[in-house]
Protein backbone atom coordinates (compact mmCIF):
# COMPACT_ATOMS: atom_id res chain seq x y z
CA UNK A 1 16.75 51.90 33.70
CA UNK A 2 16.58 53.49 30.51
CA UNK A 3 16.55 56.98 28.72
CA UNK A 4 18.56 58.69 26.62
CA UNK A 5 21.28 59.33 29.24
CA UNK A 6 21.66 55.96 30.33
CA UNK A 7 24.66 54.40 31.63
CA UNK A 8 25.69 58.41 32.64
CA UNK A 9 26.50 58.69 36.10
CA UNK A 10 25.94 61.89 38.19
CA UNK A 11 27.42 63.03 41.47
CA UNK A 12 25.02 65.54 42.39
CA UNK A 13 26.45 68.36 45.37
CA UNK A 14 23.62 70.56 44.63
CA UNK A 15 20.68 71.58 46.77
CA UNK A 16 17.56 73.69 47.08
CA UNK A 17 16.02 74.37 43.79
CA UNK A 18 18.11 75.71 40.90
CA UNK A 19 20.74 72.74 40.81
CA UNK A 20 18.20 70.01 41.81
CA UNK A 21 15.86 70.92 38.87
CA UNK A 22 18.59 70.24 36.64
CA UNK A 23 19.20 66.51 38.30
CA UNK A 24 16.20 65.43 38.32
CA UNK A 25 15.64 66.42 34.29
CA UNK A 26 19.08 64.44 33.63
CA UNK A 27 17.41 61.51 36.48
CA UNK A 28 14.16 61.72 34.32
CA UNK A 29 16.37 61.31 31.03
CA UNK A 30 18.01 57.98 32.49
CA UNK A 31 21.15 58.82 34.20
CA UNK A 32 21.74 57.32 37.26
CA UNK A 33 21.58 60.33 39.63
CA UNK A 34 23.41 59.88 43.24
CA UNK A 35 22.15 62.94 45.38
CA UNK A 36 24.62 63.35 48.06
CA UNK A 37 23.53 64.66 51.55
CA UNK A 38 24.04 65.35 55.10
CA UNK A 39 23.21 62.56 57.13
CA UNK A 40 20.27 63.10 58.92
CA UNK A 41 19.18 66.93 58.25
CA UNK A 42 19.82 66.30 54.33
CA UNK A 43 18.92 68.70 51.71
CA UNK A 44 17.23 72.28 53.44
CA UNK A 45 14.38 72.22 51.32
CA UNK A 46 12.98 68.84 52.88
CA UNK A 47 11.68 70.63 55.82
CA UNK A 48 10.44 73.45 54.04
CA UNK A 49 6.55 73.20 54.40
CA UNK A 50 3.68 72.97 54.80
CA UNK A 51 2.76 70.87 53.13
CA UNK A 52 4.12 68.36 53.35
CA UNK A 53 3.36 64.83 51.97
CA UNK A 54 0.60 62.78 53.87
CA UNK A 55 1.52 58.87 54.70
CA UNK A 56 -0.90 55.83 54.30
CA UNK A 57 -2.76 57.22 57.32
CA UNK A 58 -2.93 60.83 56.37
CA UNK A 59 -0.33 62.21 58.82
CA UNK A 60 1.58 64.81 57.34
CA UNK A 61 5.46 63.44 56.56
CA UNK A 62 8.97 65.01 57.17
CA UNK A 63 8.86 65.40 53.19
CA UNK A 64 8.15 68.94 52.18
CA UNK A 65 6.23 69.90 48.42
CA UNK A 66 8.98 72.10 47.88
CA UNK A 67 11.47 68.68 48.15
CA UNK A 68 9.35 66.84 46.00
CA UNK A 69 9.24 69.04 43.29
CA UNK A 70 12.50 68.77 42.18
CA UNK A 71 14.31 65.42 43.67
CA UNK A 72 12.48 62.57 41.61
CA UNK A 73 14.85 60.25 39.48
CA UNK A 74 17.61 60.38 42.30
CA UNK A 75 19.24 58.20 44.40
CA UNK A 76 20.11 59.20 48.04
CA UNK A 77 23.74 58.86 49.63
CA UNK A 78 24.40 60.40 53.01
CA UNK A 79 27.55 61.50 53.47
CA UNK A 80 29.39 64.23 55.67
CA UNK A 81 32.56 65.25 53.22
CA UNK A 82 33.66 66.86 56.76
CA UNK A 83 34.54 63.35 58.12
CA UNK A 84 37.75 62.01 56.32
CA UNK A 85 36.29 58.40 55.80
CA UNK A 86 33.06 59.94 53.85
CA UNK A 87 35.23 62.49 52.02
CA UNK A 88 37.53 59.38 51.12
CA UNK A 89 34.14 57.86 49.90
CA UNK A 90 32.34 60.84 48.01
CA UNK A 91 36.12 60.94 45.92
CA UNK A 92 35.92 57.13 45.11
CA UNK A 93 32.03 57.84 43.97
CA UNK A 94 33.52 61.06 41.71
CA UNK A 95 36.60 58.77 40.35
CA UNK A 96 33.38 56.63 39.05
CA UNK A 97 30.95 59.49 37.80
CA UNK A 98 30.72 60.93 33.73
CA UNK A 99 29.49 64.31 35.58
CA UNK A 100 29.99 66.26 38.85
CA UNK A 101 27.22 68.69 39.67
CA UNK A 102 27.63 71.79 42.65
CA UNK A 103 26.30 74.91 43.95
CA UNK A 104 29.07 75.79 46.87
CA UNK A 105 30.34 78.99 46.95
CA UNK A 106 33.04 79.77 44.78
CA UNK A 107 36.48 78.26 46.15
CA UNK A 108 33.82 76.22 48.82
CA UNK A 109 34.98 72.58 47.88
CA UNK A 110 38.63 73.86 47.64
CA UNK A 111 39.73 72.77 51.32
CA UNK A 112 37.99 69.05 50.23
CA UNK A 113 40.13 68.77 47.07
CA UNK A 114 37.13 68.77 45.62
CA UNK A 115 37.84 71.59 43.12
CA UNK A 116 37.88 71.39 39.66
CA UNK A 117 41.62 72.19 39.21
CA UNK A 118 42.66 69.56 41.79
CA UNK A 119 40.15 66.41 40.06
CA UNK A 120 40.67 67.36 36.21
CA UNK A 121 43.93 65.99 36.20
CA UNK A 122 42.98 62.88 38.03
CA UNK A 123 39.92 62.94 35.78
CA UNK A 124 40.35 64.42 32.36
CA UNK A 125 37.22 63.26 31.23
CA UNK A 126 34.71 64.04 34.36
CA UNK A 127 32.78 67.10 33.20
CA UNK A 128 32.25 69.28 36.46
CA UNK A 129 29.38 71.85 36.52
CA UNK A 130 29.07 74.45 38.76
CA UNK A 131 26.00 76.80 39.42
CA UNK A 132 26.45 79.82 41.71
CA UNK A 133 24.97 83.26 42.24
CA UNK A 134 27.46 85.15 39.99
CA UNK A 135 29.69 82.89 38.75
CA UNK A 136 33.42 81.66 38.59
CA UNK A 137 34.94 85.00 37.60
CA UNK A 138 33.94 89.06 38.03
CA UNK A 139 33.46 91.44 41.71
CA UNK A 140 30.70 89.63 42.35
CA UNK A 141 32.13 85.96 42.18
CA UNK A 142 32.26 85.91 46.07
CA UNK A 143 28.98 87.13 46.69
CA UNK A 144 25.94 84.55 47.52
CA UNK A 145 23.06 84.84 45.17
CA UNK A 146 19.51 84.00 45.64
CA UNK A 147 16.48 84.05 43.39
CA UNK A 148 14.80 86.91 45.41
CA UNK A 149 17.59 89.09 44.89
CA UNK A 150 18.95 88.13 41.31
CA UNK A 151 15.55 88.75 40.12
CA UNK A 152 15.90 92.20 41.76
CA UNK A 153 19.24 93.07 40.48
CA UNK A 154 18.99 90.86 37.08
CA UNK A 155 16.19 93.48 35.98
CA UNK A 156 12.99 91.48 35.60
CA UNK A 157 11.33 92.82 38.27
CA UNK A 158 11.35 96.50 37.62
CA UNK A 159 9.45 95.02 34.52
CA UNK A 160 6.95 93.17 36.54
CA UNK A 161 3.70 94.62 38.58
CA UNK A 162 1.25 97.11 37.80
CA UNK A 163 2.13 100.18 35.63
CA UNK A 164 1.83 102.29 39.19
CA UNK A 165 2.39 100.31 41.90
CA UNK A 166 6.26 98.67 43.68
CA UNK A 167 8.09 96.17 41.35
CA UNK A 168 7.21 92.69 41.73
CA UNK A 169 8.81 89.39 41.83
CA UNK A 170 7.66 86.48 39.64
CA UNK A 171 5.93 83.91 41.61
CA UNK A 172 7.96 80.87 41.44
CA UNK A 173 12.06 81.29 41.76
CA UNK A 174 12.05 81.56 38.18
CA UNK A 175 15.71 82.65 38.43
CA UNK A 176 16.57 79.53 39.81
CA UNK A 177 14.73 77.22 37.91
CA UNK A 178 16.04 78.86 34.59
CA UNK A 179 19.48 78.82 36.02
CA UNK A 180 18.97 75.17 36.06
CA UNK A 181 17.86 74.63 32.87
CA UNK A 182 20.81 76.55 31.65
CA UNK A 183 23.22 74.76 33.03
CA UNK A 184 21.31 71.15 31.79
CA UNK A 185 22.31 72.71 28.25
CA UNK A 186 25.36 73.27 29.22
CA UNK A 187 25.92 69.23 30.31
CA UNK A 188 24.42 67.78 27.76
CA UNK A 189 26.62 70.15 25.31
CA UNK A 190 29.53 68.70 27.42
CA UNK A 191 28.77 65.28 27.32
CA UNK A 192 28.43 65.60 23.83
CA UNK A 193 31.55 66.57 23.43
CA UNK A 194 33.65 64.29 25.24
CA UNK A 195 31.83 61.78 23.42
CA UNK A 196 33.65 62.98 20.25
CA UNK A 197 36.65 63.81 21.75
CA UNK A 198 37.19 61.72 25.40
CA UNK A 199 37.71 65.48 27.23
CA UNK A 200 35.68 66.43 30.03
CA UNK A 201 35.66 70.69 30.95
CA UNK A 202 34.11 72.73 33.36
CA UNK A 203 30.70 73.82 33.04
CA UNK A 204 30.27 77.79 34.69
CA UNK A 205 26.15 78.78 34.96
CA UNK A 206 25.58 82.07 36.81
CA UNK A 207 21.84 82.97 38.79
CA UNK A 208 22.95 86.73 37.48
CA UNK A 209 23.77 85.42 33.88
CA UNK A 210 20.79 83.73 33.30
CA UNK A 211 18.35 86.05 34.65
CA UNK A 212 19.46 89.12 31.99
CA UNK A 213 19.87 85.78 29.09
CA UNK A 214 16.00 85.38 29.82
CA UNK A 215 15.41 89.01 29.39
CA UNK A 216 14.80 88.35 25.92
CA UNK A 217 13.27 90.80 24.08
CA UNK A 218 13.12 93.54 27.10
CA UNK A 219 16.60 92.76 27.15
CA UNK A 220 17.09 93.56 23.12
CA UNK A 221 14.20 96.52 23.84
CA UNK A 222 16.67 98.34 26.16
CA UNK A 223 19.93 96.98 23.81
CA UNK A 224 18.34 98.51 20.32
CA UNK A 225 16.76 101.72 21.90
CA UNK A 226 19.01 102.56 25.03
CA UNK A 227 15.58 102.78 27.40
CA UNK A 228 14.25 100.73 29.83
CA UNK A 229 11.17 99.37 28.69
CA UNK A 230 7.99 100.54 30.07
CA UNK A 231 6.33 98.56 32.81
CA UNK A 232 3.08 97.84 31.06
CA UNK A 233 1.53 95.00 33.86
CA UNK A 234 -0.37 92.26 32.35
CA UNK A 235 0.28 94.10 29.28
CA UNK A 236 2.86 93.88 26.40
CA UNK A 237 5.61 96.89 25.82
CA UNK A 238 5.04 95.78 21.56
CA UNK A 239 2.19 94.44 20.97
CA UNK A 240 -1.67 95.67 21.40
CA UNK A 241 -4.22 93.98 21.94
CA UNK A 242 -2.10 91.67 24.29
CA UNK A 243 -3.35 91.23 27.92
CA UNK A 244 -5.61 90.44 30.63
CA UNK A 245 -9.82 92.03 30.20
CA UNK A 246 -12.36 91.84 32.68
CA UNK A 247 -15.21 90.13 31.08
CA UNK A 248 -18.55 90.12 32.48
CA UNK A 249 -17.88 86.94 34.82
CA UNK A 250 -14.28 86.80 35.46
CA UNK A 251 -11.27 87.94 32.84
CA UNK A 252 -9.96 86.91 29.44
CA UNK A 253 -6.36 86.78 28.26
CA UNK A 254 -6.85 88.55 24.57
CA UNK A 255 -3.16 87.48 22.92
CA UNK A 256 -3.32 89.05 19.10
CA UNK A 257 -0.21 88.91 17.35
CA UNK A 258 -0.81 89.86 13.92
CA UNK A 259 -3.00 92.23 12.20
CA UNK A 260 -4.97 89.22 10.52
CA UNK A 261 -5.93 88.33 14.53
CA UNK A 262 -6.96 91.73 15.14
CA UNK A 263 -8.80 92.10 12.16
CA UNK A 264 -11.01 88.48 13.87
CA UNK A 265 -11.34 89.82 16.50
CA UNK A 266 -12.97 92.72 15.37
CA UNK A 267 -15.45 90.90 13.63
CA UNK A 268 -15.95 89.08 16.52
CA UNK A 269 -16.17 91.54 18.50
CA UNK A 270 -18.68 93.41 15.97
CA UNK A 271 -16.16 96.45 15.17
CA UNK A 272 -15.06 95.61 11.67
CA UNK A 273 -14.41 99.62 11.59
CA UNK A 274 -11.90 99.92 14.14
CA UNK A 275 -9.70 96.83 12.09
CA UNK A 276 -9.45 99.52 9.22
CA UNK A 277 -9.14 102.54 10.91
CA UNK A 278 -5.67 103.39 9.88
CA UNK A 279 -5.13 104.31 13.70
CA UNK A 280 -5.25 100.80 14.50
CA UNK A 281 -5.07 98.48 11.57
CA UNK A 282 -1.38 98.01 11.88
CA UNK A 283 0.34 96.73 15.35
CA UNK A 284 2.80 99.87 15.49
CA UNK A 285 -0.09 101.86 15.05
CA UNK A 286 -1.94 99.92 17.79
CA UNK A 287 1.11 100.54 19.78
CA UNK A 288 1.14 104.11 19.72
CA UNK A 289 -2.63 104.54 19.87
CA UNK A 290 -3.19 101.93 22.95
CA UNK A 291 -4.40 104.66 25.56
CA UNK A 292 -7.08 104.87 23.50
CA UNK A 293 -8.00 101.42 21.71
CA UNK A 294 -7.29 99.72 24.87
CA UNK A 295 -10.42 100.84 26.78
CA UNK A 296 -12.63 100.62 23.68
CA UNK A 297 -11.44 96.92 23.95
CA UNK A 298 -11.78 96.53 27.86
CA UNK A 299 -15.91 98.27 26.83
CA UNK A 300 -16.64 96.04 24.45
CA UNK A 301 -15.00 92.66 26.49
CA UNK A 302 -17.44 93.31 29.58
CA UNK A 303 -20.44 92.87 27.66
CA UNK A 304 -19.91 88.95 27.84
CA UNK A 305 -19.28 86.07 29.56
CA UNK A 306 -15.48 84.60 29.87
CA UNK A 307 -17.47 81.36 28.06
CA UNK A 308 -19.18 83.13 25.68
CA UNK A 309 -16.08 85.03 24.20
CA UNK A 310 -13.95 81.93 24.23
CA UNK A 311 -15.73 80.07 22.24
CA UNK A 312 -16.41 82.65 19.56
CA UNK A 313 -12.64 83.73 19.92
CA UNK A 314 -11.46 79.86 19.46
CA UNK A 315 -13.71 79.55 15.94
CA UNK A 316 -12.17 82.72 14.90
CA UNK A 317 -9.02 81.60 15.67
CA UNK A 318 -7.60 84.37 18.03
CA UNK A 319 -5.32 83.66 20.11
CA UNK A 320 -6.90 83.37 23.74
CA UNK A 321 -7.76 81.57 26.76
CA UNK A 322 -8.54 82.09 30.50
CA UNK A 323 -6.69 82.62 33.75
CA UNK A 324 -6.60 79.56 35.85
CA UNK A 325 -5.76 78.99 39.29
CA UNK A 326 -3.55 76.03 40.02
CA UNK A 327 -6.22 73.87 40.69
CA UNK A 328 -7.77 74.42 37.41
CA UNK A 329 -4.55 74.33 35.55
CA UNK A 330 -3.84 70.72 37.04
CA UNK A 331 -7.32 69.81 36.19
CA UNK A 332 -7.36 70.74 32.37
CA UNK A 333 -7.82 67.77 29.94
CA UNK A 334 -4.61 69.06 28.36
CA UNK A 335 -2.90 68.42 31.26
CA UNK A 336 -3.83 64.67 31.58
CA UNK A 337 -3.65 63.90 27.79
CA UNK A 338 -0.01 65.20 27.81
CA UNK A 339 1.05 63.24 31.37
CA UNK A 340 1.89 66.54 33.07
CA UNK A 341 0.55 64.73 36.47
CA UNK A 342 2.91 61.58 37.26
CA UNK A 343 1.26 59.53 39.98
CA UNK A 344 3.93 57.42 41.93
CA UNK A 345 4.82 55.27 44.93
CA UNK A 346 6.61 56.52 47.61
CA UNK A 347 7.95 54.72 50.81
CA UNK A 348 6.00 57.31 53.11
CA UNK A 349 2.42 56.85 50.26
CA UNK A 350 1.34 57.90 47.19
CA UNK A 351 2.53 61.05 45.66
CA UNK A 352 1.69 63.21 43.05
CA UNK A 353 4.01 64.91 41.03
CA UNK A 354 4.28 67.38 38.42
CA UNK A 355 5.26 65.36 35.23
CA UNK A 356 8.34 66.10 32.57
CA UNK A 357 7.30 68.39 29.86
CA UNK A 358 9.81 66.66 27.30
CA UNK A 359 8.19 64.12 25.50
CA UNK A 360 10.86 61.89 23.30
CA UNK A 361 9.09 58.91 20.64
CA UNK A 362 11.80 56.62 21.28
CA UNK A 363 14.04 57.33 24.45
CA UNK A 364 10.88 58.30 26.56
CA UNK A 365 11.33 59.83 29.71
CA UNK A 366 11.19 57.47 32.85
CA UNK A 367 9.47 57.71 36.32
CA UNK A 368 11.10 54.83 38.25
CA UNK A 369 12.39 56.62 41.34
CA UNK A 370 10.47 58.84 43.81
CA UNK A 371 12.18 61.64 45.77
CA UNK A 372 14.09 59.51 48.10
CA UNK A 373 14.44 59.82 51.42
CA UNK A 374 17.73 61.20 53.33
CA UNK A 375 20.40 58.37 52.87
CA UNK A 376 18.15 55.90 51.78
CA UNK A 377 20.63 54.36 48.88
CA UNK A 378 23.76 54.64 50.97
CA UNK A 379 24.58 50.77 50.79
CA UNK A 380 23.20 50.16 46.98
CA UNK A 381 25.35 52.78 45.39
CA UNK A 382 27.97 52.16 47.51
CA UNK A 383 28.01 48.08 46.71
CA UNK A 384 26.97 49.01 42.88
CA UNK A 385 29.68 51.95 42.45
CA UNK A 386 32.09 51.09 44.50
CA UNK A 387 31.75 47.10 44.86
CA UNK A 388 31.62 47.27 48.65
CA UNK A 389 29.46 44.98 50.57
């Protein structure tokens, strides 16, 4: 094995998506991930599908998409920390571990001994990270959290959806996955730490936290003004031009950012006027004025093809590009010159997965694992961790 992180061992109690993603980033960096779950039924999001993979003779698998998008670069020990014997073994695997990763419910591992209080003094140095709905502390610390909901209560969604219609979520459990990435910051900070100083500490990532962190600037809109930001749709609440336009085939994303951009696409566009109208020449003024340049824009955009205005926007240099499906995402020549598509072998076929977007010149990232099956390391980390045969 080797990455960045290796020779770090991970105990990883987390499931689902938001803790898994940030596993399988530390897996992909070269620790040596052990994913612990229930014998038999194992982690939930294995048998959520369709789809789910396809073996050597095309017969759909018990291994869900959802599973494989987030479990690769693990190892797989099944273990019930109900029974005494497997609890006995999951603390001998901890006393062994650099980092402790879980998403129970606050106070959940307290009746295995399994807290954080009870193993930092048998462990000074283990760094324990936890990732729950609303975190270690506050009236909501007891309260389970889920991506649907934090994105509803965390604010993005009143942000999200057309200017008229309900609030909408975002399409992937964004909450989760940034929740994850969060609290891989958060580890590596930790790690780096006790490298200078031999002390492990407690790592606390919230769903709720991170969802109003990744506000960002709608967050600072409300902060600096006191008002909520406008839903604006596929629009910007800053800056205009900056959105989705029908063309006369299919749509355009038109991204300007400056008033250089605007001025290009103007010329572009064959409007040189409206670049020095004072009305619009300036991004606040575009701002205030959008009701009106707006549909000049949307006008003008519909007299050509999606093709046609890409490739006069791209020698201009203004920002813009199409919307893709999936499909056509995966199937960009960006995607395979930057590896975003890892094909690999799994014990049930071939899989492909969706690669690591890190790309390091001298610690590169490594694909030596597939999602594993339920339990299907027990013995090897067992005999390699803990010398049993």
């Amino acid at each position: 094995m080797s990455g960045p992180l290796n020779g770090i061992r991970i105990v990883d109690l987390t499931r689902v998506l938001a803790g898994p993603s940030a596993t399988q980033m530390l897996g992909d960096l070269g620790a040596d991930v052990i994913k612990i779950e229930r014998p038999e039924s194992g982690d939930d999001t294995r048998k959520w599908g369709p789809p789910f993979l396809k073996d050597k003779e095309g017969n759909p698998t018990s291994e869900s998409a959802y599973y494989l998008s987030t479990n690769r670069s693990k190892r797989s020990v099944a273990l019930d920390i109900s029974d005494k014997n497997d609890l006995n073994t999951l603390k001998k695997l901890i006393a062994k571990a650099d980092v402790l990763i879980e998403n129970f419910k606050v106070g959940g591992l307290e009746k295995y001994g399994l807290d954080y209080a009870r193993l930092r003094s048998d462990h000074p140095g283990l760094i324990y990270a936890s990732l729950t709905g609303f975190g270690q502390t506050g009236p909501y610390k007891d309260v389970p959290g889920y991506d649907f909901m934090i994105q509803g209560m965390g604010g993005i969604m009143s942000s999200t959806g057309p200017v008229e219609g309900p609030p909408f979520k975002v399409g992937v459990a964004i909450a989760d996955i940034m929740a994850g990435q969060y609290l891989l910051n958060g580890i590596l900070a930790a790690l780096y730490h006790r490298e200078k100083t031999g002390q492990g500490q407690h790592v606390d990532v919230a769903l709720f936290d991170s969802q109003l962190a990744w506000l960002a600037n709608l967050g600072q809109y409300y902060l600096t003004s006191g008002e909520n930001p406008p839903r604006v749709g596929n629009a910007h609440t800053t800056i205009v031009p900056y959105e989705v336009f029908e063309t006369a085939d299919s749509h355009i994303i038109l991204a300007v950012g400056n008033d250089t951009q605007f001025a290009a696409f103007c010329q572009v566009a064959g409007q040189g006027d409206l670049a020095k109208d004072p009305d619009y020449a300036s991004n606040p003024a575009r701002v205030k004025n959008r009701e009106i340049l707006v549909p000049v824009i949307q006008d003008i955009l519909k007299t050509r093809s999606t093709n046609d205005w890409l490739s006069a926007l791209k020698t201009a240099k203004v920002p813009s590009g199409p919307v893709n499906t999936i499909s056509q995402a995966f199937d960009h020549p960006q995607t395979a010159a930057r590896d975003m598509v890892v094909k690999m072998s799994h014990v049930d076929g071939p899989v492909s997965l969706i690669g690591n977007p890190v790309k390091l010149s001298e610690t590169p990232v490594c694909y030596d694992k597939a999602p594993p099956k339920c339990g299907a390391d027990t013995q090897d980390v067992l005999r390699e961790w803990l010398n049993k045969d």
